[in-house]
C-alpha atoms as a PDB file:
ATOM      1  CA  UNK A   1      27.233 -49.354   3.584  1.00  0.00           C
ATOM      2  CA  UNK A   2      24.607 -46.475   2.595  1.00  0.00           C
ATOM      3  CA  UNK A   3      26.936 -45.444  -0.041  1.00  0.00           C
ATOM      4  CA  UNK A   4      24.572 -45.660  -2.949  1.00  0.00           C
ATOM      5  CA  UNK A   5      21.724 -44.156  -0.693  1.00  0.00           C
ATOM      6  CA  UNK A   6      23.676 -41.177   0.137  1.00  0.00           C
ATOM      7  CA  UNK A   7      24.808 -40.347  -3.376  1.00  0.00           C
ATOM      8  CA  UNK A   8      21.388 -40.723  -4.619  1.00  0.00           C
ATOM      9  CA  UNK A   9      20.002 -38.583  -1.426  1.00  0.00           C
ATOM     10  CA  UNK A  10      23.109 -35.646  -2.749  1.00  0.00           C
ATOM     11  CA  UNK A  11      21.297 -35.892  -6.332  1.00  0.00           C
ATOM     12  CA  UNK A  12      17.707 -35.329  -4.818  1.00  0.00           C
ATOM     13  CA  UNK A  13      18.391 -32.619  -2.342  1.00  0.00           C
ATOM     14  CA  UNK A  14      20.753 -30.307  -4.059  1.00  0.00           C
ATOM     15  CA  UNK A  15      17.610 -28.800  -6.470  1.00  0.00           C
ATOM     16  CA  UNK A  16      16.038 -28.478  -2.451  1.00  0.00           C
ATOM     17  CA  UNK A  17      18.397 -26.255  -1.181  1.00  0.00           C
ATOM     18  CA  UNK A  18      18.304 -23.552  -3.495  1.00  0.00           C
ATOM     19  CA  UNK A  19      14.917 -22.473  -2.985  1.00  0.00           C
ATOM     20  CA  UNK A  20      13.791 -20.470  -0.677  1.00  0.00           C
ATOM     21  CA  UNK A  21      10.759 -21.476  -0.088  1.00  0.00           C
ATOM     22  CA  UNK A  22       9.339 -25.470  -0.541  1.00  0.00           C
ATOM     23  CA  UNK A  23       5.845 -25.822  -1.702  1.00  0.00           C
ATOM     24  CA  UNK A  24       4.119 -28.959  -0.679  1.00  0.00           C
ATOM     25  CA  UNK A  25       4.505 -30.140  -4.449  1.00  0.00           C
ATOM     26  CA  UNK A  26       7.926 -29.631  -4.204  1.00  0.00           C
ATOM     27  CA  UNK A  27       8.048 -31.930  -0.956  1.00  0.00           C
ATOM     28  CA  UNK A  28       6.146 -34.486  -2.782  1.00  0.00           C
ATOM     29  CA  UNK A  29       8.275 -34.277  -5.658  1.00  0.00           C
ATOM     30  CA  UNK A  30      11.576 -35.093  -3.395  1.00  0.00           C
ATOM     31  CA  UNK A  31       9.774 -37.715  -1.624  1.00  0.00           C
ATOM     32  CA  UNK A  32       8.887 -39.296  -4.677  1.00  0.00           C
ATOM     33  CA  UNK A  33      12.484 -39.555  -5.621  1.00  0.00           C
ATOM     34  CA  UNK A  34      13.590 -41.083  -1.723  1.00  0.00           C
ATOM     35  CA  UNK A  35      11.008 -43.213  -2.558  1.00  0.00           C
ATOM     36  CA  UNK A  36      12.541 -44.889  -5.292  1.00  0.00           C
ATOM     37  CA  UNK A  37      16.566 -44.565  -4.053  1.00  0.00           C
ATOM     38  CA  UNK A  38      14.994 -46.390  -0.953  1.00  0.00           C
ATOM     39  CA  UNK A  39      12.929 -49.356  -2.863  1.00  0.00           C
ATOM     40  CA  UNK A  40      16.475 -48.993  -5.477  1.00  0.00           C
ATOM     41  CA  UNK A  41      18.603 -49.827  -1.715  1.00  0.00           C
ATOM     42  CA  UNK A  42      16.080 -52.821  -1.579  1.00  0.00           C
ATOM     43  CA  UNK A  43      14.410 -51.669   2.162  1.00  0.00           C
ATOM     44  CA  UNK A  44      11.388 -53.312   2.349  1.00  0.00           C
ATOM     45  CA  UNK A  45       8.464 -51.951   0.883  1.00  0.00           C
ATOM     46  CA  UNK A  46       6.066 -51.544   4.174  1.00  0.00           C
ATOM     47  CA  UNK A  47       9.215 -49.893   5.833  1.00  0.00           C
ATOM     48  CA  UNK A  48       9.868 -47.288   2.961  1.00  0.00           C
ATOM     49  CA  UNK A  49       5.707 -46.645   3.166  1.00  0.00           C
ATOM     50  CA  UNK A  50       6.191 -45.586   6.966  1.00  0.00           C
ATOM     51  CA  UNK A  51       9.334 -43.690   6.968  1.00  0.00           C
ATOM     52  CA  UNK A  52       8.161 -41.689   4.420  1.00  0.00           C
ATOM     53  CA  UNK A  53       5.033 -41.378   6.318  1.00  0.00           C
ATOM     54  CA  UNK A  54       6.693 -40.137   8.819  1.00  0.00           C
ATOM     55  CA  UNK A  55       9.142 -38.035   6.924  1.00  0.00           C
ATOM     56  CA  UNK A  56       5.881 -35.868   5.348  1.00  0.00           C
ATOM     57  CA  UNK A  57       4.016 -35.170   8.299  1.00  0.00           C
ATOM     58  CA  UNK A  58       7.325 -33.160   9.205  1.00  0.00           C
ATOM     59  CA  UNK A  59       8.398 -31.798   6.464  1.00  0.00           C
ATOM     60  CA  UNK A  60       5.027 -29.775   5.468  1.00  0.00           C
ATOM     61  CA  UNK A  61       4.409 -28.464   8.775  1.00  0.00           C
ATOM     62  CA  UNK A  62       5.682 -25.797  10.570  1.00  0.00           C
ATOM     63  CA  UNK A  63       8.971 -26.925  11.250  1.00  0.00           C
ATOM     64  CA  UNK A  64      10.035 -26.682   7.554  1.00  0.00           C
ATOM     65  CA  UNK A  65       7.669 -24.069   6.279  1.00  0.00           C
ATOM     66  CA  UNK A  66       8.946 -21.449   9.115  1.00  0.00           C
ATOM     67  CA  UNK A  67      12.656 -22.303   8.296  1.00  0.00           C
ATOM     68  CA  UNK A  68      14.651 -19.823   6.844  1.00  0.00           C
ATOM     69  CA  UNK A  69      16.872 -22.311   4.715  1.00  0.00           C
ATOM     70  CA  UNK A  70      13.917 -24.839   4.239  1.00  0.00           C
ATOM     71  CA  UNK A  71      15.698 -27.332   1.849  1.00  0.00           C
ATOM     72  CA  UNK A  72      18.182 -27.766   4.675  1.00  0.00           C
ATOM     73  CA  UNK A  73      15.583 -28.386   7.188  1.00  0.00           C
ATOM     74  CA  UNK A  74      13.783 -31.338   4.804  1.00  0.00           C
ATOM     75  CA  UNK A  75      17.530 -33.057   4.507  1.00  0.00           C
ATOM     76  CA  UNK A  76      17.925 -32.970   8.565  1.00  0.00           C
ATOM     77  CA  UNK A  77      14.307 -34.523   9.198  1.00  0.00           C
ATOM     78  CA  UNK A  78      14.942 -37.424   6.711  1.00  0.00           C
ATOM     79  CA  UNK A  79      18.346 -38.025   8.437  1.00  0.00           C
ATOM     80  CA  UNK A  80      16.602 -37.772  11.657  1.00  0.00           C
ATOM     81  CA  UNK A  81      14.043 -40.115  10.776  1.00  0.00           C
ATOM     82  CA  UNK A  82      16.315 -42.402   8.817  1.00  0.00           C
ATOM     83  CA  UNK A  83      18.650 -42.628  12.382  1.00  0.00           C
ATOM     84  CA  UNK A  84      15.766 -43.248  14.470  1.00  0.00           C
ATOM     85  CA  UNK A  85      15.054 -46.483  12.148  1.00  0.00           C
ATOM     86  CA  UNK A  86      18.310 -47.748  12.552  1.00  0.00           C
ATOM     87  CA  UNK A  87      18.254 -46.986  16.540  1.00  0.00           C
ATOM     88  CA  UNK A  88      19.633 -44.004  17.822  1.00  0.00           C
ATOM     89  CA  UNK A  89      21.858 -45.533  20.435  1.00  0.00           C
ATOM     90  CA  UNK A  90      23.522 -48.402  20.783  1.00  0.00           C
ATOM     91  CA  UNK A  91      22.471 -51.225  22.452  1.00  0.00           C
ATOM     92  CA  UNK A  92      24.681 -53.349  24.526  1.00  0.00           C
ATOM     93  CA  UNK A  93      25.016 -57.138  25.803  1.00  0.00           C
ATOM     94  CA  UNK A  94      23.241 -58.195  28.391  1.00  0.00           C
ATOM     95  CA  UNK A  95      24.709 -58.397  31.619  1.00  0.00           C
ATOM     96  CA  UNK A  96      23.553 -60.978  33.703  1.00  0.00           C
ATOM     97  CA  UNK A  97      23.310 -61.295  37.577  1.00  0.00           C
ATOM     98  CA  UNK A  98      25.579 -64.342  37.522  1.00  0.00           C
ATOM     99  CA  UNK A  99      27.967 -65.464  34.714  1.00  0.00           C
ATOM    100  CA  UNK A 100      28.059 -66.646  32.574  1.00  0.00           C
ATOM    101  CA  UNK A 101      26.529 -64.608  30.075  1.00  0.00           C
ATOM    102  CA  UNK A 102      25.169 -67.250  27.360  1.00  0.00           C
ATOM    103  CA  UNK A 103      24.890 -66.171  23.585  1.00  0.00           C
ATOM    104  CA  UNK A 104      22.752 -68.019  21.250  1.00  0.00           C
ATOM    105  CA  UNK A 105      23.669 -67.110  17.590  1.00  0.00           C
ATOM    106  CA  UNK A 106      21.093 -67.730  14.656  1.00  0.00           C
ATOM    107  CA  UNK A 107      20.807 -67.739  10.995  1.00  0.00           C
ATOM    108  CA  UNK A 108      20.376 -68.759   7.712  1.00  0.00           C
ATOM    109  CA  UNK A 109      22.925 -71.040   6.528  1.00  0.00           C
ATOM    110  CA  UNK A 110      25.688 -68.886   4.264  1.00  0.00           C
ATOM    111  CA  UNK A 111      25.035 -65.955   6.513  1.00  0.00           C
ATOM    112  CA  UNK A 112      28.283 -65.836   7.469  1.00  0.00           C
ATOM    113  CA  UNK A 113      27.429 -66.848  11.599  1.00  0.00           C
ATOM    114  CA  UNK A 114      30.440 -69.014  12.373  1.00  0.00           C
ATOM    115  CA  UNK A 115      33.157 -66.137  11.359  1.00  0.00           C
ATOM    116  CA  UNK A 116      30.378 -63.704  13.105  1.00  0.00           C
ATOM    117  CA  UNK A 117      30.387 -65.525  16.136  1.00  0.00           C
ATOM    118  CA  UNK A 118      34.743 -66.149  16.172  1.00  0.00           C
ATOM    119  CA  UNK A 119      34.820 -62.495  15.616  1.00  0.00           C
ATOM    120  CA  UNK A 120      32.212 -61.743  18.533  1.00  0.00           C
ATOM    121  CA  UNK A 121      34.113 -64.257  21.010  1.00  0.00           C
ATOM    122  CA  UNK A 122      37.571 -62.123  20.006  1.00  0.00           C
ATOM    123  CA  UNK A 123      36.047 -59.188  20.841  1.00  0.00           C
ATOM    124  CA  UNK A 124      34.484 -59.880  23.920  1.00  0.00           C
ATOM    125  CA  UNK A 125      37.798 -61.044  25.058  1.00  0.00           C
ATOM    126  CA  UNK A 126      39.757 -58.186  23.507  1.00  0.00           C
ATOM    127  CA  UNK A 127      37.764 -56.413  26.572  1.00  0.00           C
ATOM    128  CA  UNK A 128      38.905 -58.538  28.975  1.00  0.00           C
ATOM    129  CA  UNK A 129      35.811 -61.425  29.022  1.00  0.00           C
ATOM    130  CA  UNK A 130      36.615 -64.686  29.159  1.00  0.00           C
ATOM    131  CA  UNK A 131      34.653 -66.446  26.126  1.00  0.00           C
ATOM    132  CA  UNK A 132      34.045 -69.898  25.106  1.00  0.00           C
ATOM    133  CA  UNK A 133      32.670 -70.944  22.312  1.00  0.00           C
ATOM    134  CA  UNK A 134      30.193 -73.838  21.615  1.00  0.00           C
ATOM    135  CA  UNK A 135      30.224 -75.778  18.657  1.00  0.00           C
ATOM    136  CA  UNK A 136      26.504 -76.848  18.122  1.00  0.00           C
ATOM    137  CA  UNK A 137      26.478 -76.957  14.656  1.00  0.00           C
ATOM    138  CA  UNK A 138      26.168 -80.491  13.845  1.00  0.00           C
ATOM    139  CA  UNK A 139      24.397 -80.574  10.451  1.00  0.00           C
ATOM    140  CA  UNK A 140      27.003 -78.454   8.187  1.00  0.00           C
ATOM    141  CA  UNK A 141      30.146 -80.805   7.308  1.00  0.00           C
ATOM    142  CA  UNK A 142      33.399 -79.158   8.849  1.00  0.00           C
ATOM    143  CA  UNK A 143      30.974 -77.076  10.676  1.00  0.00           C
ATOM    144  CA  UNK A 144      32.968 -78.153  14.013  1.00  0.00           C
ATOM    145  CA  UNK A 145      36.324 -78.153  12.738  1.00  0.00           C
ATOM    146  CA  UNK A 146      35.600 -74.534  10.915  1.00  0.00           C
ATOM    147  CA  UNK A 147      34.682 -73.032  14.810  1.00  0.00           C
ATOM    148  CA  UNK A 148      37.703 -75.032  15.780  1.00  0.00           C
ATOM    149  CA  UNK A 149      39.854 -73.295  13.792  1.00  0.00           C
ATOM    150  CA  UNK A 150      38.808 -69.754  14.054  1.00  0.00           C
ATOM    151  CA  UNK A 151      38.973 -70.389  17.575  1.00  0.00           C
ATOM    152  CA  UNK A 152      42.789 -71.126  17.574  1.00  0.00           C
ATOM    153  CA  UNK A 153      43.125 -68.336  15.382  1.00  0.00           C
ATOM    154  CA  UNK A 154      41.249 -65.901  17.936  1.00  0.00           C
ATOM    155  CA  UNK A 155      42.692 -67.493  21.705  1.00  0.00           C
ATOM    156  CA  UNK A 156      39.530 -68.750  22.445  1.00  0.00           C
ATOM    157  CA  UNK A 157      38.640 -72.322  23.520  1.00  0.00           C
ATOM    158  CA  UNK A 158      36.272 -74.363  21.810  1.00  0.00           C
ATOM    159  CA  UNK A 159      33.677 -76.944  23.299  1.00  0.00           C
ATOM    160  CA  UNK A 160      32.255 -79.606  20.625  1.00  0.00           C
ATOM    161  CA  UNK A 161      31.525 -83.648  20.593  1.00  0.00           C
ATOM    162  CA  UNK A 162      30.781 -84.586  17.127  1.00  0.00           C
ATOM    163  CA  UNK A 163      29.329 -87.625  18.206  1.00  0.00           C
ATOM    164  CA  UNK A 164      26.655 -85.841  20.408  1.00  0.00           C
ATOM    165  CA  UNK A 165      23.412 -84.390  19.669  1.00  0.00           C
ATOM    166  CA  UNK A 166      23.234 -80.522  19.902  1.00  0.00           C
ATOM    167  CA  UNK A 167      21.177 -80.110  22.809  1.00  0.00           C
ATOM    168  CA  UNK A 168      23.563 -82.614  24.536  1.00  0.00           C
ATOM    169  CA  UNK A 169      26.597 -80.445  23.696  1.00  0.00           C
ATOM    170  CA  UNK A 170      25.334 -77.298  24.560  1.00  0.00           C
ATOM    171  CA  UNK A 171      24.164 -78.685  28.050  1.00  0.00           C
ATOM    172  CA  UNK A 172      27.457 -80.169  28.546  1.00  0.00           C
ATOM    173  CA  UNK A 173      29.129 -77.256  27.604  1.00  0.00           C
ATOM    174  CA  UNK A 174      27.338 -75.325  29.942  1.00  0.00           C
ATOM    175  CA  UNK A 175      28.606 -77.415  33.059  1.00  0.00           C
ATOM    176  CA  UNK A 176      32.104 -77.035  31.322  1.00  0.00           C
ATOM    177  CA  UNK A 177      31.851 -73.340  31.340  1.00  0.00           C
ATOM    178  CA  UNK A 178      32.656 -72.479  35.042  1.00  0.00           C
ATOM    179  CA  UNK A 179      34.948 -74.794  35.133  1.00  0.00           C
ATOM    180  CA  UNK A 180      37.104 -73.036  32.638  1.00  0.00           C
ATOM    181  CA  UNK A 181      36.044 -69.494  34.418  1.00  0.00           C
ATOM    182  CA  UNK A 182      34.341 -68.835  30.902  1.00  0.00           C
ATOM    183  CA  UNK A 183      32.256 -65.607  32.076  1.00  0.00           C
ATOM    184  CA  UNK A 184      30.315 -65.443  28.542  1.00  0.00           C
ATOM    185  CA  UNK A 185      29.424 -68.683  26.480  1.00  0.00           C
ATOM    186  CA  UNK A 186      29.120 -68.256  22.668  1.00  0.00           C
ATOM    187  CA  UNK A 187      26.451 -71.076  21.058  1.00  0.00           C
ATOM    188  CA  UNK A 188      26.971 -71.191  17.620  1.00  0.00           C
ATOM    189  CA  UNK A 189      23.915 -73.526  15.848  1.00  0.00           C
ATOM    190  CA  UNK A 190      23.402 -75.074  13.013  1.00  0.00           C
ATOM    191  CA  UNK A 191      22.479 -72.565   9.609  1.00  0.00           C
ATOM    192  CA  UNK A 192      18.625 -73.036   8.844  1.00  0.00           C
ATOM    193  CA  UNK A 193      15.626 -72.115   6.888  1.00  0.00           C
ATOM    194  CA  UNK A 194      12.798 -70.475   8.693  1.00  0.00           C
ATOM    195  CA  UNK A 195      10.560 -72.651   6.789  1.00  0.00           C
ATOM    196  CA  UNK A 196      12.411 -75.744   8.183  1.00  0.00           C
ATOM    197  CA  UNK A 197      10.155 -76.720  10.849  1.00  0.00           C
ATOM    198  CA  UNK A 198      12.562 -79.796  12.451  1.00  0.00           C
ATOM    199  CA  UNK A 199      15.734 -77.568  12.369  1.00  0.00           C
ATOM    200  CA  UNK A 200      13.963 -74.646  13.937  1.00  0.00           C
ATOM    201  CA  UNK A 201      11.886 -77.337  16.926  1.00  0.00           C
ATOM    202  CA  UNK A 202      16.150 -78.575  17.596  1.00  0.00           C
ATOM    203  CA  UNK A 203      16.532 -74.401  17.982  1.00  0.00           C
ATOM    204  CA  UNK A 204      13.685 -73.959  20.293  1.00  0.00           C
ATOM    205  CA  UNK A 205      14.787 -76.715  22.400  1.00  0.00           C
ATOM    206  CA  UNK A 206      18.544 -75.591  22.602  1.00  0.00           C
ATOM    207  CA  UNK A 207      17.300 -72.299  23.722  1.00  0.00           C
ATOM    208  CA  UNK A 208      15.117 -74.127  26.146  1.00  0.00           C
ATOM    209  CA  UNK A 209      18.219 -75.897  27.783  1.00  0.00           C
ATOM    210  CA  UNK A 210      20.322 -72.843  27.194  1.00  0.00           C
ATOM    211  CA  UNK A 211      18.224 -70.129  28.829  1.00  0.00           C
ATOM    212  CA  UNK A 212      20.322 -67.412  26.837  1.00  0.00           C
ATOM    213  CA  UNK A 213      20.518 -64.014  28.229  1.00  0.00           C
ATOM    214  CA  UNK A 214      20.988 -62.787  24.180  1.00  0.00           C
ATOM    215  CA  UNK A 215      20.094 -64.273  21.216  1.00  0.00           C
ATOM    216  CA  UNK A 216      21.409 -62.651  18.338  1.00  0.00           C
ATOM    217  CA  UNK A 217      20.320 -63.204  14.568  1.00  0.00           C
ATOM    218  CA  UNK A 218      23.191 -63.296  12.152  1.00  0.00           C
ATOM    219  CA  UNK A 219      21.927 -61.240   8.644  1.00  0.00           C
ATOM    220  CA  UNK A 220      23.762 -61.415   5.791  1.00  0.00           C
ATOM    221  CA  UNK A 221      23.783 -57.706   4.903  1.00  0.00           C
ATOM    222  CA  UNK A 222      23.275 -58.280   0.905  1.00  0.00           C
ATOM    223  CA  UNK A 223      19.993 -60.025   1.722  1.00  0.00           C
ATOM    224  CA  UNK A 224      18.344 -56.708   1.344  1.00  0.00           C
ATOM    225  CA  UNK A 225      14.447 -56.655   2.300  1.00  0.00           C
ATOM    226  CA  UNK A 226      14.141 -60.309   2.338  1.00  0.00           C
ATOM    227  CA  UNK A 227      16.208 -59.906   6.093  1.00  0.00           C
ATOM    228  CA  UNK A 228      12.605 -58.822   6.695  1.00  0.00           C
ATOM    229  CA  UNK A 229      11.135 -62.299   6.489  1.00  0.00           C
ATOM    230  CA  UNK A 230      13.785 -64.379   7.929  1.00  0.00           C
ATOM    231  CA  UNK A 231      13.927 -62.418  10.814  1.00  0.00           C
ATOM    232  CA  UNK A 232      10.392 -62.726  10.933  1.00  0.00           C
ATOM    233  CA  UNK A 233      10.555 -66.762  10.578  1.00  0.00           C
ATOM    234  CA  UNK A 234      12.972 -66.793  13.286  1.00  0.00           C
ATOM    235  CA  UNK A 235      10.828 -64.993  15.757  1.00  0.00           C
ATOM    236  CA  UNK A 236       7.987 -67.405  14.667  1.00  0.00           C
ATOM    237  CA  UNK A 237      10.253 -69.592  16.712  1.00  0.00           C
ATOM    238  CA  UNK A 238      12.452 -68.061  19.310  1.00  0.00           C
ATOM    239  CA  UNK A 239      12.492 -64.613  20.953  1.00  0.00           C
ATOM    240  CA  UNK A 240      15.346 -62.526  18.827  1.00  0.00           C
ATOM    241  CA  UNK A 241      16.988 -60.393  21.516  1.00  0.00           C
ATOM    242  CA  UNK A 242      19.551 -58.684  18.793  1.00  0.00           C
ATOM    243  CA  UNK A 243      20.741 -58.534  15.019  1.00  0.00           C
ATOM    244  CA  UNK A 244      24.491 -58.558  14.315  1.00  0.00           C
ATOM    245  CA  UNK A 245      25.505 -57.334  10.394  1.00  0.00           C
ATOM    246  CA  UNK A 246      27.529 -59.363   8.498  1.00  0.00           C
ATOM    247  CA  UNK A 247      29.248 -59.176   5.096  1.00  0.00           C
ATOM    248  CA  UNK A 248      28.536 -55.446   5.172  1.00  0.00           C
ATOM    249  CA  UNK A 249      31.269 -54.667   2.886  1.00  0.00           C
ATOM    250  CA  UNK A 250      29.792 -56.211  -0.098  1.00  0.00           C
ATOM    251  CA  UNK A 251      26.281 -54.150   0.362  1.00  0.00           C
ATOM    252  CA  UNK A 252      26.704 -50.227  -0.469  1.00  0.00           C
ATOM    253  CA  UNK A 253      22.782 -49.873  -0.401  1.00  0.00           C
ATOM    254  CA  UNK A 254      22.154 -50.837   3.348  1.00  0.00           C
ATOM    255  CA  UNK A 255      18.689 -52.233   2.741  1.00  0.00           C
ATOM    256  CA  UNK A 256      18.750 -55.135   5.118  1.00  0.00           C
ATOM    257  CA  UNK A 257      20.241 -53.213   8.174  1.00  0.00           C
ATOM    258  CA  UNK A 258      16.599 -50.142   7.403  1.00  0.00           C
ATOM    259  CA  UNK A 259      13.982 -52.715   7.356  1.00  0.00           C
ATOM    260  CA  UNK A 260      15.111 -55.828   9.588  1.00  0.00           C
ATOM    261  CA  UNK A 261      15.539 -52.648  12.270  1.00  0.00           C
ATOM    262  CA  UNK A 262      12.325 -50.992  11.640  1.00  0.00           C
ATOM    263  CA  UNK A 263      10.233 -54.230  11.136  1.00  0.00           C
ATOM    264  CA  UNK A 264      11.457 -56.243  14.498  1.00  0.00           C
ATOM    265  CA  UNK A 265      11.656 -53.748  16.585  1.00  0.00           C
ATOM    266  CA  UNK A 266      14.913 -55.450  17.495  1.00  0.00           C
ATOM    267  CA  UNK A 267      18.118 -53.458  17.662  1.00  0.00           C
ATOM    268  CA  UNK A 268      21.688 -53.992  15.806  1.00  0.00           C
ATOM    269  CA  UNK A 269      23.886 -54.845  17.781  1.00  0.00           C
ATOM    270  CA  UNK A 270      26.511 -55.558  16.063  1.00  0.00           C
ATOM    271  CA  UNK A 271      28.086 -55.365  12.388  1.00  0.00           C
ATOM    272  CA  UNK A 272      31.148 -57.232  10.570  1.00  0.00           C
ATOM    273  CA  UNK A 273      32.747 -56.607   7.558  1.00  0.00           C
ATOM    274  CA  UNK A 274      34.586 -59.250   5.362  1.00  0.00           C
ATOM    275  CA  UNK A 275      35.620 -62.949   6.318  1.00  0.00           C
ATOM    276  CA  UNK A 276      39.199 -61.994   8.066  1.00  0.00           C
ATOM    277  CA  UNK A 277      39.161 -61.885  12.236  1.00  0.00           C
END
């Protein structure tokens, strides 16, 4: 991810640091050019407007003009401002007061949250958790037997009843939990448009009976700025604690993971990379 961005950030800088001294025209002219390598990454447009923003005020005030290797100082305030988007620190789970820690994952459908949400369950376990995974999917065919799978693949128990509603299975699964010493619980839902108003009411009231302590928005990284508006939909509808990466080896330009950051105010939490566990 970022590769693109970074070679086209190389191109724009090197004239930078050769010169001793920046002009504000010669600010404006490099800005101009981040400008476009940003809208080229596909970060959304309102997001590009501010970091820039942001980006200017510093770089033609004192901080840059009183630098004795000036074109050096622009390069560190656009990384600086460029990390602060993406969150400077990480951002961990939850940890409730009594377990089990419950996990709601959302997205669209073909954003890759089933293998997101095997992968998440084998790494909470590969630090020592004991995580079970819901299958609450009911809409997608093979949805169940897909979570089942992974699952085996991964060590981790799976809770489903095909013949239930979705809000029935993840109550039910919820009673199972302690049971089974499950300390974290792993809801995976049905994929869904944010302009599906039925899909997202069944997602409002499995969050209702499943009182998560995270619920985590599964972006396909290739989505570029339009991550902006389903993460937006989704908020319409249930209060996004989290956004987990996926797919991010097919996206060099890392548009999606600068604006669905910088627009929801929500952090990433986590990122994946291809379909293997």
């Amino acid at each position: 991810m970022f590769d693109s961005l970074t070679d086209r950030f190389s191109d724009i800088f090197r004239d930078l640091t050769g010169k001793g001294r920046l002009s504000e025209a010669d600010v404006d002219a490099a800005l101009r050019e981040v400008r476009l390598a940003l809208l080229e990454a596909d970060v959304n447009v309102g997001v590009v407007r501010n970091l820039l923003g942001r980006i200017r005020e510093r770089a033609i005030g004192v901080e840059v003009h009183e630098s004795l290797t000036p074109g050096q100082q622009v390069i560190k305030i656009v990384d600086e401002e460029l990390v602060t988007t993406l969150g400077r620190e990480h951002v961990p789970l939850e940890s409730p007061s009594a377990p089990p820690l419950v996990i709601l994952m959302v997205g669209l459908q073909g954003s890759g949250k089933t293998t997101t949400t095997a992968k998440l369950a084998k790494h909470l376990k590969e630090q020592g958790r004991r995580p079970l995974l819901v299958a609450a999917d009911l809409q997608r065919p093979a949805a169940i037997e897909q979570l089942q799978t992974l699952g085996e693949r991964v060590g981790v128990p799976v809770y489903a009843d095909a013949k239930s509603r979705p809000t029935r299975v993840v109550r039910a699964a919820l009673k199972e939990a302690p049971k089974g010493t499950h300390d974290v619980v792993l809801i995976d839902t049905a994929g869904r448009l944010q302009v599906d108003a039925d899909l997202m009411d069944e997602l409002a009231a499995i969050k209702k009976i499943a009182s998560p302590d995270e619920t985590l928005l599964v972006v396909d990284a290739k989505t570029g700025q339009d991550a902006v508006n389903e993460a937006n939909g989704f908020l319409e509808y249930t209060d996004l604690t989290g956004i987990v990466l996926s797919k991010l080896d097919g996206d060099a330009r890392g548009g999606a993971a600068i604006s669905v950051r910088e627009v929801t105010g929500r952090p990433i939490k986590f990122a994946a990379v291809g379909e293997g566990l």
